[in-house]
Protein backbone atom coordinates (compact mmCIF):
# COMPACT_ATOMS: atom_id res chain seq x y z
CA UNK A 1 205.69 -12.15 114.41
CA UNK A 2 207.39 -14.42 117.18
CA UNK A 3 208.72 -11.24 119.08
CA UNK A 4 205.33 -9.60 118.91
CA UNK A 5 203.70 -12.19 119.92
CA UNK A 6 205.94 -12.43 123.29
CA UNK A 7 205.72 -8.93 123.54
CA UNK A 8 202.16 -9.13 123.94
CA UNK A 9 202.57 -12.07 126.79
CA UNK A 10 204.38 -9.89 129.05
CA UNK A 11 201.71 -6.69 128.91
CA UNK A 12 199.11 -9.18 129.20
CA UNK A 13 201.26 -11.29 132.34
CA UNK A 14 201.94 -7.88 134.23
CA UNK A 15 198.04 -6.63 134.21
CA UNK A 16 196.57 -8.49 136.06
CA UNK A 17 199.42 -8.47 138.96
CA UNK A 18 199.01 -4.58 139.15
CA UNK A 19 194.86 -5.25 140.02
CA UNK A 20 195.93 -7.73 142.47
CA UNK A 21 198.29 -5.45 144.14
CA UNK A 22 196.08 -2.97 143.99
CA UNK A 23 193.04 -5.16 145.50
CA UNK A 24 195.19 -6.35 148.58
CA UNK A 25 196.42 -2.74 149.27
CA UNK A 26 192.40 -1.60 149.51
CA UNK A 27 191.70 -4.72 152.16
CA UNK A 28 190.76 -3.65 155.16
CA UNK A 29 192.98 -5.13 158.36
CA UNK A 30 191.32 -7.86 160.42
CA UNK A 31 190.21 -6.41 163.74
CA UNK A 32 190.92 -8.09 167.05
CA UNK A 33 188.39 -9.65 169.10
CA UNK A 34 187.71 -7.24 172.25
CA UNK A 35 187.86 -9.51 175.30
CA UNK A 36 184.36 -8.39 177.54
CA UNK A 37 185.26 -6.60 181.00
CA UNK A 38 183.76 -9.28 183.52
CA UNK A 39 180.76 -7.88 185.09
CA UNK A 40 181.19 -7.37 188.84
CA UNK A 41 178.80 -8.92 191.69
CA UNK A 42 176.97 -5.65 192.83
CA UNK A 43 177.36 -5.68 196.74
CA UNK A 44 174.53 -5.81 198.71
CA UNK A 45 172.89 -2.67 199.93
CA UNK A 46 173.84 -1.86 203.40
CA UNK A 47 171.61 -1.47 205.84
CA UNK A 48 171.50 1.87 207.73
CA UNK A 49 173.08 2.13 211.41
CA UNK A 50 171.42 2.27 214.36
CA UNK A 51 171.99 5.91 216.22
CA UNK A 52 173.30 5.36 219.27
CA UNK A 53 171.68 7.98 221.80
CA UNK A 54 174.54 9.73 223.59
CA UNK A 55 175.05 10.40 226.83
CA UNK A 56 174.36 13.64 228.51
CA UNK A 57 177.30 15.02 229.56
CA UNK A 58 175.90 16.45 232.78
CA UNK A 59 177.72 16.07 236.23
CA UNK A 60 177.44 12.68 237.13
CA UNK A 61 175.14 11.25 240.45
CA UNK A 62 177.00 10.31 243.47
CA UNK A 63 178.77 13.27 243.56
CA UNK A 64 178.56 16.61 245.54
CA UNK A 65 180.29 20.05 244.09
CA UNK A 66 182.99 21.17 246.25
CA UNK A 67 182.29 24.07 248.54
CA UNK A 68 183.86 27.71 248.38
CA UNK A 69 186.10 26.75 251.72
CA UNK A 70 187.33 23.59 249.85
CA UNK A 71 187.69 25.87 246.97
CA UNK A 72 189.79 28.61 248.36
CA UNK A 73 192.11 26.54 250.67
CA UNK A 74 192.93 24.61 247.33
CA UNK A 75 193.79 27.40 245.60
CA UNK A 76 195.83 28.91 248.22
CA UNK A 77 197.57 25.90 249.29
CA UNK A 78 198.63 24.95 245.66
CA UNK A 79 200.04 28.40 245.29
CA UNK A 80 201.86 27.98 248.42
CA UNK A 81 203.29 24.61 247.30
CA UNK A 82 203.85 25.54 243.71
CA UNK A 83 205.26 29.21 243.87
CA UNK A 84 206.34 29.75 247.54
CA UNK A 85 209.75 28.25 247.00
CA UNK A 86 210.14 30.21 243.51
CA UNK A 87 209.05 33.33 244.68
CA UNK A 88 211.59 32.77 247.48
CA UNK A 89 214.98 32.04 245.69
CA UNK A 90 213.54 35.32 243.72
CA UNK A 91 213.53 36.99 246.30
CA UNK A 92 216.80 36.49 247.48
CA UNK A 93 218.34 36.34 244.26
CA UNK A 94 217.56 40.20 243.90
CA UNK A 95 218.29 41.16 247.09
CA UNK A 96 221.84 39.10 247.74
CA UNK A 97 224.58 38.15 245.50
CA UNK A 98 225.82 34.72 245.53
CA UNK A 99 225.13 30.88 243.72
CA UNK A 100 221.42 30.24 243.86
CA UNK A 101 221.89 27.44 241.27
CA UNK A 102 220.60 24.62 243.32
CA UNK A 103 218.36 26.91 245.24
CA UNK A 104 216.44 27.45 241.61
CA UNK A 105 217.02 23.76 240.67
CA UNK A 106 214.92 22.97 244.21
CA UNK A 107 212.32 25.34 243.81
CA UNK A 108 211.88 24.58 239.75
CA UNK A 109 211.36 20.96 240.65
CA UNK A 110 208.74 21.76 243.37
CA UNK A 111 207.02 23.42 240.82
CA UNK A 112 206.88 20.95 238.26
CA UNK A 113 205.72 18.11 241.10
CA UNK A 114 202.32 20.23 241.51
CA UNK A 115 202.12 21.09 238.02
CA UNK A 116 202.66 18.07 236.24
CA UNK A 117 203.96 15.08 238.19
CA UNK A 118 201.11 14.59 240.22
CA UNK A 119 198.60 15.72 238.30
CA UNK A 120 200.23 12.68 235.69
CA UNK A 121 200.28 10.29 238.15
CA UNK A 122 197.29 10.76 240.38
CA UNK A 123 195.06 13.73 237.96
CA UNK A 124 195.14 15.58 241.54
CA UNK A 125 197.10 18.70 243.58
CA UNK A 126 198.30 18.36 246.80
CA UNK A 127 195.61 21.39 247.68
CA UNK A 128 193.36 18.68 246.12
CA UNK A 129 194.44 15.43 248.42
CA UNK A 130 194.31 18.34 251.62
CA UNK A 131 190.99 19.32 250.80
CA UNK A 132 189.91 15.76 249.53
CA UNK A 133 188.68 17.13 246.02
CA UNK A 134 189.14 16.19 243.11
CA UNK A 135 187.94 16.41 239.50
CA UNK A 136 185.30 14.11 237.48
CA UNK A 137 183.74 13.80 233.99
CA UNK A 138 179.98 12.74 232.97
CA UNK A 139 181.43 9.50 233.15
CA UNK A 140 182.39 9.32 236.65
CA UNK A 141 186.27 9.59 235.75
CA UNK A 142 189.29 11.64 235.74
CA UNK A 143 189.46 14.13 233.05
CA UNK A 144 192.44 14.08 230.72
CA UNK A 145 195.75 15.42 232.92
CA UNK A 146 196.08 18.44 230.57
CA UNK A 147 193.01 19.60 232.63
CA UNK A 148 194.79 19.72 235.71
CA UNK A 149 197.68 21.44 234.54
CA UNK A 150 196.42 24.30 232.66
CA UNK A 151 193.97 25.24 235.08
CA UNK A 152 197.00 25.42 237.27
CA UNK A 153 198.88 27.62 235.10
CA UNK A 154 196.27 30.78 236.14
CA UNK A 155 198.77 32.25 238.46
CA UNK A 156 201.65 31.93 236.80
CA UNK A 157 200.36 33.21 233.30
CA UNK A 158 199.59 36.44 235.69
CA UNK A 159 202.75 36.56 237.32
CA UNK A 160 204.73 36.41 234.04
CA UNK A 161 202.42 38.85 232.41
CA UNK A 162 203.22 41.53 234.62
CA UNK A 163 206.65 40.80 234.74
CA UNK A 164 207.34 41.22 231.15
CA UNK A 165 204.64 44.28 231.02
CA UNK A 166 206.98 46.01 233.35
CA UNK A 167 210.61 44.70 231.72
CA UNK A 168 209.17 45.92 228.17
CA UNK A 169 208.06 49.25 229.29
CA UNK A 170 211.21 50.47 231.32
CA UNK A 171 213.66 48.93 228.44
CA UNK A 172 216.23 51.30 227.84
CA UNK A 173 215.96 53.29 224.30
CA UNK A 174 212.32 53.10 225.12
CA UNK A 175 209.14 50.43 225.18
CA UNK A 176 210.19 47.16 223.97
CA UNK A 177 206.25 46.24 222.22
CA UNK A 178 207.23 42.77 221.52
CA UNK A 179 208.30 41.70 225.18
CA UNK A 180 204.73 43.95 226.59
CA UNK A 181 202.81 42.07 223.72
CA UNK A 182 203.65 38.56 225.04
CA UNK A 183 202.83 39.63 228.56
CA UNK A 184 199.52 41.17 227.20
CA UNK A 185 198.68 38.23 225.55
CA UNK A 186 199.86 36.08 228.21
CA UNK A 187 197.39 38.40 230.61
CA UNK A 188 194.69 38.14 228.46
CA UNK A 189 194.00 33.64 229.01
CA UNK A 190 193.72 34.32 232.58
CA UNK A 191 190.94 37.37 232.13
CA UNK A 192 189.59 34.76 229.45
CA UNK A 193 188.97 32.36 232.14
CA UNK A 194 187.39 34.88 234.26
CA UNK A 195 185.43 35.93 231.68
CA UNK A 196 183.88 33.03 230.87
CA UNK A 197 183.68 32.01 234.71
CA UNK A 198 181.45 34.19 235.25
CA UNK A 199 178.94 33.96 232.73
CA UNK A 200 178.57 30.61 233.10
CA UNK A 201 178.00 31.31 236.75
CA UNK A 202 175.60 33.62 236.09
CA UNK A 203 173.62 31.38 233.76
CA UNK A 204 173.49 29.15 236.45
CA UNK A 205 176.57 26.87 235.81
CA UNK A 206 179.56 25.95 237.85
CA UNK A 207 182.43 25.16 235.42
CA UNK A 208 185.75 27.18 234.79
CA UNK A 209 186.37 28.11 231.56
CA UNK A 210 188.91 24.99 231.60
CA UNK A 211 186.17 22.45 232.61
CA UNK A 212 183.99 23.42 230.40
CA UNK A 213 186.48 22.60 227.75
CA UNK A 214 187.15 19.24 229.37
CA UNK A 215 183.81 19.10 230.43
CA UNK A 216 184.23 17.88 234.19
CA UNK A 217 183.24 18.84 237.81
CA UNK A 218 184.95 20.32 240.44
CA UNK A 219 183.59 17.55 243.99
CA UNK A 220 184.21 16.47 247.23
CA UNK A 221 186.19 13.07 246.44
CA UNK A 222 186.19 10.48 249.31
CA UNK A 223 189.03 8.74 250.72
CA UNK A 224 191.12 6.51 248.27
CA UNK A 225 192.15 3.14 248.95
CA UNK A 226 196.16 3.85 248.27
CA UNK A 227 197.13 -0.79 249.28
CA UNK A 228 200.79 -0.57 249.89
CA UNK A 229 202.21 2.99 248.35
CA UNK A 230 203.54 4.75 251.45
CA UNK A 231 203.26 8.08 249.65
CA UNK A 232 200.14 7.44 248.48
CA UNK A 233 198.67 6.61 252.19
CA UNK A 234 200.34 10.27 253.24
CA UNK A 235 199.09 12.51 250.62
CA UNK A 236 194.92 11.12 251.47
CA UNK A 237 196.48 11.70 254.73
CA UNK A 238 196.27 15.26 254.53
CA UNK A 239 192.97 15.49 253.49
CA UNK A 240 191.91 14.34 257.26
CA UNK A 241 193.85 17.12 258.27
CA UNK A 242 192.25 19.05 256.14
CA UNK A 243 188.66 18.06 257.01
CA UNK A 244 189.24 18.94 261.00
CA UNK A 245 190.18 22.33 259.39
CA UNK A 246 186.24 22.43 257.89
CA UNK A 247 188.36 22.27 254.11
CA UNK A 248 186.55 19.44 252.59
CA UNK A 249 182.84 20.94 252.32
CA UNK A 250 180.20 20.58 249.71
CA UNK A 251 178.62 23.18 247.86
CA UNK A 252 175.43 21.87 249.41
CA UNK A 253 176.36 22.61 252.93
CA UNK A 254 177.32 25.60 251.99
CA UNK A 255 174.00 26.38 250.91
CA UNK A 256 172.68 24.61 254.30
CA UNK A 257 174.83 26.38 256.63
CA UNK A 258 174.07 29.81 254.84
CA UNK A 259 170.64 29.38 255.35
CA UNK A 260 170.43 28.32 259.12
CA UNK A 261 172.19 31.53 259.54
C-alpha cells in the first residue's frame, strides 16, 4: 500500500505543473508603451507678396537714336579696324611666299582689340568712340559685353561662310557637305539678323536682332569724362574728329534735315 500510495503523489505532484506550463505559454507578452510624436507649432500663415510693377523696358529719356551717317561710318570704320589688317596678311600670304607668322600674330591681335578687348573694358568700338555712340539699356546702362561682340561678329560669320562654301564645293573627289554645311549654317545667323532687322523696322522698331535680345539702344553718347587714362582721353578724342566729319548725328536730325530738303 506504501508504494501505491507514493505512486499516486507523483501523478497528482506533476498535474498541476503541466496546467501551469500550459497557462504561462497562453499569456500574452506585455506591450511597450508608445512614446507620443510631439506635436509641432504650426507656422504662421504667410502673408502674400506685394507685386512689384516692373519697369518698361522701353529706350530710356535723355537719349537720342543714332543717325544713319553715325551708323554707317561705324560700321565701316570697325571693319576697317577689325579686318583691314587680316584681309591684308591674306592677301599677301596667297600671293607671295615667305614667313607671315608675326604678320598674322599682328593682324589676329588687332582683331581681337575691336572684338573683345574694348568692348570688355569700355562696352564700345573704336567706330563707336569716332562716331561718339554707344549702346544703352532701359536702365540707362551698358548692356552686357556679349552684346557688343556678337553684333560684331556679322562680317566675319559672312566672310567665313563663303569661304568654306567655296573650299567644300571645289574639294577634290567631289563636294565636301560637311565643310559647305558649316558655312551654310554659319551664313544663315547673319540673314537671321537681317531678317529680323527688318521686321522690326517695319513694325516701327529700331533694334537689331542682337538688341532686341539684349534689349538696348543704339544713341548718340556724349563726351566721357576719361580723369587721368591717356588712352582713354585719345579714343573720345576721335569722336571730335568724327563730329567735324557730320559722324555723330541723331536719328532726329536726320529726320529734320530730310525734311527741310
Amino acid at each position: 500500500m506504501g508504494l501505491l500510495e507514493k505512486a499516486g503523489k507523483i501523478k497528482d505532484d506533476g498535474k498541476p505543473k503541466k496546467a501551469v506550463a500550459k497557462a504561462t505559454k497562453g499569456k500574452a507578452k506585455p506591450v511597450k508603451a508608445v512614446k507620443a510624436k510631439p506635436v509641432k507649432a504650426q507656422k504662421a500663415a504667410r502673408e502674400p507678396r506685394e507685386r512689384v510693377a516692373r519697369e518698361p523696358r522701353v529706350m530710356p529719356d535723355g537719349f537720342n537714336l543714332a543717325g544713319k551717317a553715325a551708323r554707317f561710318a561705324r560700321r565701316l570704320v570697325d571693319f576697317i579696324v577689325t579686318y583691314g589688317a587680316f584681309l591684308g596678311v591674306l592677301g599677301a600670304f596667297a600671293m607671295i611666299d615667305g614667313d607671315f607668322t608675326y604678320m598674322w600674330i599682328a593682324a589676329i591681335a588687332m582683331m581681337l582689340l575691336n572684338l573683345v578687348v574694348l568692348p570688355l573694358k569700355t562696352n564700345r568700338s573704336v567706330g563707336m568712340f569716332l562716331t561718339r555712340t554707344r549702346y544703352v539699356n532701359y536702365k540707362g546702362k551698358h548692356p552686357f559685353f556679349m552684346h557688343q561682340i556678337l553684333s560684331s561678329l556679322t562680317a566675319l560669320y559672312v566672310m567665313l561662310s563663303i569661304v568654306m562654301i567655296g573650299v567644300g564645293s571645289g574639294a577634290t573627289g567631289g563636294a565636301n557637305w560637311t565643310i559647305i554645311s558649316i558655312g551654310i549654317f554659319l551664313g544663315l545667323i547673319p540673314f537671321a539678323d537681317y531678317v529680323v532687322t527688318k521686321l522690326r523696322k517695319a513694325n516701327g522698331e529700331t533694334q537689331s536682332m542682337y538688341d532686341a535680345m539684349f534689349g538696348c539702344w543704339y544713341v548718340v553718347a556724349e563726351r566721357a569724362d576719361t580723369g587721368d587714362s591717356a588712352w582713354m582721353s585719345r579714343l573720345e578724342s576721335l569722336g571730335d574728329w568724327g563730329e567735324k566729319k557730320g559722324w555723330s548725328g541723331s536719328a532726329t536730325e536726320d529726320e529734320d534735315a530730310e525734311s527741310n530738303d
